[in-house]
C-alpha atoms as a PDB file:
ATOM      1  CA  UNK A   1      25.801 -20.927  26.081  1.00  0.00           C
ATOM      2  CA  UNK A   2      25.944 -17.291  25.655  1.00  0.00           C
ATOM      3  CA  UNK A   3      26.562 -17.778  21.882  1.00  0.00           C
ATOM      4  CA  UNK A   4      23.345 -20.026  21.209  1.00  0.00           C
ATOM      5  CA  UNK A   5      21.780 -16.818  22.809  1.00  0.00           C
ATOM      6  CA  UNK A   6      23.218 -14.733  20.398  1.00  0.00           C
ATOM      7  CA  UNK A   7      22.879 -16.646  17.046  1.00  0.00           C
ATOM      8  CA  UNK A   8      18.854 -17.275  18.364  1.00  0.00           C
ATOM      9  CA  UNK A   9      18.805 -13.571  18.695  1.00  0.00           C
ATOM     10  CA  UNK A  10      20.426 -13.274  15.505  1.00  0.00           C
ATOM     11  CA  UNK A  11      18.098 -15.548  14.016  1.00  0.00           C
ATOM     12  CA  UNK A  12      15.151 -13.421  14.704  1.00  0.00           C
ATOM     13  CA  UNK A  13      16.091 -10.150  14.033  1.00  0.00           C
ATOM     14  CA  UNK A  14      17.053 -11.881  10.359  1.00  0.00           C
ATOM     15  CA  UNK A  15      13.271 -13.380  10.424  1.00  0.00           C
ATOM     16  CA  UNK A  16      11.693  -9.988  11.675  1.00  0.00           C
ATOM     17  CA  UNK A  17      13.714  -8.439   8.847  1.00  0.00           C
ATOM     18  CA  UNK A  18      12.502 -11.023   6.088  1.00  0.00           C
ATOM     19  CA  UNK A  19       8.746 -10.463   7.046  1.00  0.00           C
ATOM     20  CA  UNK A  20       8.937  -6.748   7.253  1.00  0.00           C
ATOM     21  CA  UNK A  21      10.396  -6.576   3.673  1.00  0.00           C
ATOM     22  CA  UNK A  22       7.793  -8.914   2.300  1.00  0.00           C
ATOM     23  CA  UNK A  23       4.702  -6.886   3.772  1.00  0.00           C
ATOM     24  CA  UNK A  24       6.462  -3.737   1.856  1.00  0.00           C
ATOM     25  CA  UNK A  25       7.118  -4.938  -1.442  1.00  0.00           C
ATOM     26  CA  UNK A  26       3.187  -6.076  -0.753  1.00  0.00           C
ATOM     27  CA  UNK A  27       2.110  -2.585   0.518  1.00  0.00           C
ATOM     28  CA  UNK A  28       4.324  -1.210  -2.847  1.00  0.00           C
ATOM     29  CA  UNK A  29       2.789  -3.052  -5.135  1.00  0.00           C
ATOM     30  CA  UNK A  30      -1.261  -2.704  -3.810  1.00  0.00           C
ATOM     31  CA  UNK A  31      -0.150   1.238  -4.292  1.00  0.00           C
ATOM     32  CA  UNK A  32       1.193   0.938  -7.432  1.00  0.00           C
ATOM     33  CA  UNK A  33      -1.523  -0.516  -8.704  1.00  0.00           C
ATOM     34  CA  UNK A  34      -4.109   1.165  -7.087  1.00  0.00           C
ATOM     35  CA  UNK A  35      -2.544   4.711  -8.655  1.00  0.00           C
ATOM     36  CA  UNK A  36      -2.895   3.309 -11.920  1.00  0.00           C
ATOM     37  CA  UNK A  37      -6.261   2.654 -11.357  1.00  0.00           C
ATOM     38  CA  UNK A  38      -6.663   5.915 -10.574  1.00  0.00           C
ATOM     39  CA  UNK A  39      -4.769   7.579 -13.365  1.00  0.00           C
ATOM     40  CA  UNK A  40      -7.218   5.795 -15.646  1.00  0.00           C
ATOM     41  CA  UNK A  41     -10.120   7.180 -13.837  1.00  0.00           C
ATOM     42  CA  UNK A  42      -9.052  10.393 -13.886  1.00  0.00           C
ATOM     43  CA  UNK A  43      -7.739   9.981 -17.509  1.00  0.00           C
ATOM     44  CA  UNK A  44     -10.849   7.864 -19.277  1.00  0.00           C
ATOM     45  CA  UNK A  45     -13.670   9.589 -16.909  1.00  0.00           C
ATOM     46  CA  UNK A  46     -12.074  12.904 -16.133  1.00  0.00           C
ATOM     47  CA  UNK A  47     -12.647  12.522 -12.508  1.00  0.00           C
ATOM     48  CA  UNK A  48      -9.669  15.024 -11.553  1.00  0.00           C
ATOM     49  CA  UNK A  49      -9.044  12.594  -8.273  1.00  0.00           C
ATOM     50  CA  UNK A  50      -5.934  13.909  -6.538  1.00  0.00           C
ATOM     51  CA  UNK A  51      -3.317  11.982  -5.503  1.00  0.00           C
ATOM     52  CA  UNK A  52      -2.286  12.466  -1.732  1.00  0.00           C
ATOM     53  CA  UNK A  53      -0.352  11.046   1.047  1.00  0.00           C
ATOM     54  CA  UNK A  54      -3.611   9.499   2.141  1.00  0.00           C
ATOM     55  CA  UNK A  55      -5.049   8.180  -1.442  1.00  0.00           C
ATOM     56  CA  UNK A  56      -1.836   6.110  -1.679  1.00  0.00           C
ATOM     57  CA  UNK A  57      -1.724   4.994   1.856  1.00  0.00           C
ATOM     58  CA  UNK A  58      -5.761   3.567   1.216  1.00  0.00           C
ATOM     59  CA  UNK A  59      -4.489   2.364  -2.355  1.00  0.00           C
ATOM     60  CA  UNK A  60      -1.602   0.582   0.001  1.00  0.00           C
ATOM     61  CA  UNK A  61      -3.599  -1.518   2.179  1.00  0.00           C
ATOM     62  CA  UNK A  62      -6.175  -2.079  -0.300  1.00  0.00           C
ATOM     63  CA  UNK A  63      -5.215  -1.806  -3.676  1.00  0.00           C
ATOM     64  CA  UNK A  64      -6.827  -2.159  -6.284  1.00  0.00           C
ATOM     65  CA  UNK A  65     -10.258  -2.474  -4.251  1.00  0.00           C
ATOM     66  CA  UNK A  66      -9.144   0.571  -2.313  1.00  0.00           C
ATOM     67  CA  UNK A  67      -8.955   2.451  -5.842  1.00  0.00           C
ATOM     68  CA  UNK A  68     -12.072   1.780  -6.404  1.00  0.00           C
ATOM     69  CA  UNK A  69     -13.418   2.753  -2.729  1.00  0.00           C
ATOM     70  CA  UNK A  70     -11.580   6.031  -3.456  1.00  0.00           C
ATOM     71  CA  UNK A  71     -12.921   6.720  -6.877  1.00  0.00           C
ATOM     72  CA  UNK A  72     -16.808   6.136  -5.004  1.00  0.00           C
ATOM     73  CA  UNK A  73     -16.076   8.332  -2.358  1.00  0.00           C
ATOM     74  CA  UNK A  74     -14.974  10.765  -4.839  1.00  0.00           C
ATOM     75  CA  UNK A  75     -18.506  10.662  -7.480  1.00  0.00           C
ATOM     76  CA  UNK A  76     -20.248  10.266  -3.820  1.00  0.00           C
ATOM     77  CA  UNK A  77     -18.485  13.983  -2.843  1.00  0.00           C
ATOM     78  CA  UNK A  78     -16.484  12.659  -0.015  1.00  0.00           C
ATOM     79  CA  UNK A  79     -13.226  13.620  -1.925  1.00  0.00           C
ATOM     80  CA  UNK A  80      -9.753  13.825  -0.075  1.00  0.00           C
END
């Protein structure tokens, strides 16, 4: 009996591990792509957007969309 409670317990720290990998590779890539965006802003419009902890952290949960809330806030004068 003990050991079904183990393996069960086993069984969901392996599950809570699985799901917590997939929302970072998720949370990676948004940022990833959301910094590009932003490199091209700054490169193509010369919008001299700096790249902080926070910028990537809004580029994380939004990506590409959050680039482009960033990159308004920043030609509205809200910059971070």
């Amino acid at each position: 009996m003990i050991e079904i409670g183990i393996l069960l317990l086993l069984l969901a720290i392996a599950v809570g591990i699985v799901l917590l990998l997939k929302s970072i590779k998720h949370f990676v890539i948004n940022a990833i792509i959301g910094i590009i965006i932003l490199f091209a802003a700054n490169f193509i419009f010369d919008m001299n957007i700096a790249i902080s902890w926070l910028v990537i952290a809004i580029c994380g949960i939004g990506g590409s969309i959050g680039a482009i809330i960033v990159i308004l806030l920043h030609i509205a004068g809200i910059g971070f």
